[in-house]
Protein backbone atom coordinates (compact mmCIF):
# COMPACT_ATOMS: atom_id res chain seq x y z
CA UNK A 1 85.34 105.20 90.71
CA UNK A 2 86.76 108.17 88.85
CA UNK A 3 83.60 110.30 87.89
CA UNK A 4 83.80 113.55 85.81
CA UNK A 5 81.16 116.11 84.73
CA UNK A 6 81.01 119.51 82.67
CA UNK A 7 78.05 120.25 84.29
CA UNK A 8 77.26 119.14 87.73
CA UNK A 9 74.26 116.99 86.32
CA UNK A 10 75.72 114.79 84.15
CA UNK A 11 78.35 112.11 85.44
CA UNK A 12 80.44 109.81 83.32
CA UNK A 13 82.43 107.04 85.14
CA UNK A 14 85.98 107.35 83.43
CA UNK A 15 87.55 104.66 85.44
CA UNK A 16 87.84 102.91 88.64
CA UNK A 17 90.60 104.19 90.75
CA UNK A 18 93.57 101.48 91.19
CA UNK A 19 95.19 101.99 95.24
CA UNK A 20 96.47 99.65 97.20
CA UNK A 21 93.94 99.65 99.97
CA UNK A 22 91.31 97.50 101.73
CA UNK A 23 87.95 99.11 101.58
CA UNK A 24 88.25 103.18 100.33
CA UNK A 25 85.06 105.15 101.13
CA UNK A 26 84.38 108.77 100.86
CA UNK A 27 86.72 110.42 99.10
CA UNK A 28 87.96 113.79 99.10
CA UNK A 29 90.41 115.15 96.67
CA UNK A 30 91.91 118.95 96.93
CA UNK A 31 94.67 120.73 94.49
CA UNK A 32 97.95 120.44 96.59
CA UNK A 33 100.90 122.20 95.32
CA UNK A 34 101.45 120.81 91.96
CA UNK A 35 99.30 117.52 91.83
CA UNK A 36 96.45 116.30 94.31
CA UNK A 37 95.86 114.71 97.59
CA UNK A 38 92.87 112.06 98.37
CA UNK A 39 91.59 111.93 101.98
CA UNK A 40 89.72 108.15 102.10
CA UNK A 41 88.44 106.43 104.67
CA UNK A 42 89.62 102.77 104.66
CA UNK A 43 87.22 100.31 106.73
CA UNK A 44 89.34 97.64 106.46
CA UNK A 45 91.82 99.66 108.53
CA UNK A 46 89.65 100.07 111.60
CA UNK A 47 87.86 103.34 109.59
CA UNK A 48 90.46 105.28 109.76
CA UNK A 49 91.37 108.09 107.50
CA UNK A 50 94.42 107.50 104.82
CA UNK A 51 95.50 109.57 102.25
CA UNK A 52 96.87 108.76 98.58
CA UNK A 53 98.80 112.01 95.92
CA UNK A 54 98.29 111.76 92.13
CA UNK A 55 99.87 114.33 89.54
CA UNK A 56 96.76 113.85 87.34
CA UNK A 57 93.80 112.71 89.06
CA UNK A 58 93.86 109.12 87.11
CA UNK A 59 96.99 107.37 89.06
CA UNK A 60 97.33 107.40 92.76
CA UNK A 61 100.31 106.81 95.19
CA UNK A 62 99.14 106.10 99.03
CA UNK A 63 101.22 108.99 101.31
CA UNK A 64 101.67 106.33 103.91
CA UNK A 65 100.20 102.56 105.20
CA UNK A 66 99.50 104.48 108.27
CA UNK A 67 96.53 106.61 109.31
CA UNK A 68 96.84 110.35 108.86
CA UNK A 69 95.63 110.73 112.55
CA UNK A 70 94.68 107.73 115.13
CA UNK A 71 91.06 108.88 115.09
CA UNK A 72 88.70 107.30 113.41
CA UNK A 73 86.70 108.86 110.59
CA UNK A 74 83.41 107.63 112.06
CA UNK A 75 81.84 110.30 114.57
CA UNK A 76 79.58 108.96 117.42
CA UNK A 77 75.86 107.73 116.23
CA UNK A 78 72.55 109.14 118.04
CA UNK A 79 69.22 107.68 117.67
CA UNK A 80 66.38 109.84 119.02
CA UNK A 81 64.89 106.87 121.17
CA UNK A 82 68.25 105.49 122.29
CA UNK A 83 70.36 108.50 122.75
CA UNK A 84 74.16 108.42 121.70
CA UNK A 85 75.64 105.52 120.76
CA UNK A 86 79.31 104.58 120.14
C-alpha cells in the first residue's frame, strides 16, 4: 500500500505498491542519494530482510533476489510464563 498524508492524521491510500516479491511486510523507506531505498521483510523468503530503490516513491526496482544480510528480520519471542522462545 502506498499511503500519504499532509498531516500525520489523515491517510489516503494512493496505490498499492507493484514488486516482485512473495509476502512484503514492514516497510521502511529512507531518501538515498537521489531516489529511495525500501527495507521489507519478505516471509515468503524465510523472513528475511530485502530491499527494493524507486526514483519517485510510486515504482520500485528490488536491489537484489537475495537477502540484504542472512539474518532474519524476526528477533527471538519471550512470553513471561514460558521464558524465551525461538
Amino acid at each position: 500500500m502506498h499511503l500519504t498524508s499532509t498531516d500525520l492524521a489523515k491517510w489516503d491510500c494512493e496505490s498499492t505498491v507493484k514488486l516482485d516479491t512473495g509476502r512484503m511486510i514492514d516497510p521502511t523507506v529512507m531518501k538515498l542519494g537521489q531516489g529511495y531505498r525500501m527495507w521489507y521483510k519478505d516471509e515468503r523468503a524465510g523472513s528475511r530482510i530485502l530491499a527494493a530503490d524507486s526514483r519517485d516513491l510510486r515504482t520500485w526496482t528490488k536491489v537484489s533476489d537475495q537477502p540484504v544480510n542472512p539474518t532474519k528480520g524476526e528477533g527471538r519471542r519471550r512470553s513471561a510464563s514460558k521464558g524465551t522462545t525461538g
